[in-house]
Protein backbone atom coordinates (compact mmCIF):
# COMPACT_ATOMS: atom_id res chain seq x y z
CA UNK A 1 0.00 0.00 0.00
CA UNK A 2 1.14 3.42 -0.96
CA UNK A 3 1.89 5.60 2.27
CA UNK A 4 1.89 8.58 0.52
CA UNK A 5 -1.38 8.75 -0.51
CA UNK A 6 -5.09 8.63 0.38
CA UNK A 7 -7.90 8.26 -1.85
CA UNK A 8 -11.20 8.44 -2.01
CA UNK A 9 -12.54 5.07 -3.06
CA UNK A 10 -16.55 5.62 -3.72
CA UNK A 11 -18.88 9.07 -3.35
CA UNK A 12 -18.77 12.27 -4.74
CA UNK A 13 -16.49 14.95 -5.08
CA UNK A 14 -15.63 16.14 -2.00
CA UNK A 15 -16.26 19.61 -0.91
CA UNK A 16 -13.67 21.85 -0.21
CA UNK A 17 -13.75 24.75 2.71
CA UNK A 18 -12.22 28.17 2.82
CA UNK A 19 -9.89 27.71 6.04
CA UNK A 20 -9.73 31.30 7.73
CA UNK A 21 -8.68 29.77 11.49
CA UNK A 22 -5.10 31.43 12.43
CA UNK A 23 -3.67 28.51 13.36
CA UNK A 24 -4.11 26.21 9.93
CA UNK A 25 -3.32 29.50 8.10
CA UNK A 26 -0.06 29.40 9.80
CA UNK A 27 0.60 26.10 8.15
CA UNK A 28 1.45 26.69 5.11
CA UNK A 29 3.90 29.81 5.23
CA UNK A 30 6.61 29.73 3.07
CA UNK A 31 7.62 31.76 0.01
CA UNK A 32 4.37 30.84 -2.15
CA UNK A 33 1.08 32.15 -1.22
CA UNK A 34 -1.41 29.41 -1.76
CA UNK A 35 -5.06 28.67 -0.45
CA UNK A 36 -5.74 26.79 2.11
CA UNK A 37 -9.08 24.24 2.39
CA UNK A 38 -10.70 22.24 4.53
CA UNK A 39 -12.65 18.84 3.52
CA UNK A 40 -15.07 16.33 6.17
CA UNK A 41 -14.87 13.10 4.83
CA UNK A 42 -16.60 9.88 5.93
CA UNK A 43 -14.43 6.94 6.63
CA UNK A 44 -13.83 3.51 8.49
CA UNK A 45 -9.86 4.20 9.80
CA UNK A 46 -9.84 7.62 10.87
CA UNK A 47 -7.46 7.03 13.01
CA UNK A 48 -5.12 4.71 11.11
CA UNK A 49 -5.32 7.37 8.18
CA UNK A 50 -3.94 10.16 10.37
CA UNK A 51 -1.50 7.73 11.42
CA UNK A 52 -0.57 7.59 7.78
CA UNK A 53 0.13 11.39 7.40
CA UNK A 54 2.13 11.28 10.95
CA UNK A 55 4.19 8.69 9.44
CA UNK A 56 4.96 10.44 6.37
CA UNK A 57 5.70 14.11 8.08
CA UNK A 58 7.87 12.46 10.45
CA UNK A 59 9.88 11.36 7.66
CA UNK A 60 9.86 14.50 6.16
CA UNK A 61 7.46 13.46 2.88
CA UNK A 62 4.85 14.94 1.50
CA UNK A 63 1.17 13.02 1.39
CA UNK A 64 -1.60 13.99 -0.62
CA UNK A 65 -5.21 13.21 -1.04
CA UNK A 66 -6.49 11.61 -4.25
CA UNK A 67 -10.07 12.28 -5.62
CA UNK A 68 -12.14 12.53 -8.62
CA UNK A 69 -12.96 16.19 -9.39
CA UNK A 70 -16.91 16.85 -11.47
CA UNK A 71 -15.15 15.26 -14.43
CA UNK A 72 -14.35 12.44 -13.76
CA UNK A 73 -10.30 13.17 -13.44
CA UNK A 74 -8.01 12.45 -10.69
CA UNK A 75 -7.03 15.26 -8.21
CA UNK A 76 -4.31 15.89 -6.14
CA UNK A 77 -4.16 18.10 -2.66
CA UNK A 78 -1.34 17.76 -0.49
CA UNK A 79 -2.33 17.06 3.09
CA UNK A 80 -1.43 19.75 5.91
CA UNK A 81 -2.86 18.88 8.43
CA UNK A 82 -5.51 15.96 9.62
CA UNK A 83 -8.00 15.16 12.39
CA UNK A 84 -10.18 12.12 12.89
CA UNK A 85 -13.51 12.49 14.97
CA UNK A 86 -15.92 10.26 15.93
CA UNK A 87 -19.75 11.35 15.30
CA UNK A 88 -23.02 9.85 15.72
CA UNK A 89 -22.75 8.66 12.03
CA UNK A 90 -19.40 7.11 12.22
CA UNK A 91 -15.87 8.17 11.77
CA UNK A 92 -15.10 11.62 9.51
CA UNK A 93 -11.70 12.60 9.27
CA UNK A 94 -11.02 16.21 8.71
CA UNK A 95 -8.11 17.11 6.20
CA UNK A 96 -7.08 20.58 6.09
CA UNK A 97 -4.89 20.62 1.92
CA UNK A 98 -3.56 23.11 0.24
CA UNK A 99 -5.47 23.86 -3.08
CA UNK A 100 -6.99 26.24 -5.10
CA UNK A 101 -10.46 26.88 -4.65
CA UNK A 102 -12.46 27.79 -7.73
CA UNK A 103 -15.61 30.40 -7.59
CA UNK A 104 -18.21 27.36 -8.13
CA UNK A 105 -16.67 25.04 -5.36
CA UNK A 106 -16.77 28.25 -2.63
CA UNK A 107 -20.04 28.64 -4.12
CA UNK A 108 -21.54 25.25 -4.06
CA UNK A 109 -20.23 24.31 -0.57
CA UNK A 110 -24.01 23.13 0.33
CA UNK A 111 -24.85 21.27 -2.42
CA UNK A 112 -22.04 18.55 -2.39
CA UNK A 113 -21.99 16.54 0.84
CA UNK A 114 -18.85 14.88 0.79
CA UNK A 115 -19.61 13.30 3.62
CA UNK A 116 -20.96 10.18 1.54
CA UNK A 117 -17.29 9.60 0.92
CA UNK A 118 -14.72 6.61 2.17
CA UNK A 119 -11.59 6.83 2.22
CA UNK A 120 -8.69 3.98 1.72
């Protein structure tokens, strides 16, 4: 299995968050500006998929999440940050990526609910 990775294996696109907390904005400083998003995604290993991204940080890699975007094509986002939480409906694990957000996805935030997704 490929460490460096996580991808969505069934539901829709997911739906990606402005972040405008401090502390996740302080994440990705460096010298590029990029955006930074937040996505809530259903799954059955929160846990061992933040393990997954602790793993790869600590070795100083990069790990990104893989989805389908609207058309059909695979995505990238590399993974900044990540959370697992336990709800009444199951497991969601929160993944804060660096991405650009396009009008229609800041937009559309309520009409895509990623939370249908699992993860792998």
């Amino acid at each position: 299995m490929d460490d460096e990775k996580i991808t969505i294996i069934e539901g829709p696109t997911p739906t990606f968050e402005q972040v405008e907390d401090g502390w996740a904005l302080g994440l990705d400083e460096g010298p590029m500006m990029y955006d930074m998003a937040l996505t809530r995604l259903r799954t059955f290993n929160g846990p061992a998929l933040v393990e997954r991204c602790v793993k790869a940080w600590k070795k100083n890699k990069q790990i990104y999440l893989h989805y389908k975007d609207r058309m059909g094509l695979i995505e990238t986002a590399p993974i900044l940050a990540a959370r697992s939480v336990e709800t009444d409906d199951g497991q969601v694990i929160l993944l804060w990526v660096r991405q650009l957000l396009s009008e229609d996805e800041t937009d559309e935030l309520s009409d895509n609910d990623s939370s249908d997704n699992y993860l792998e």
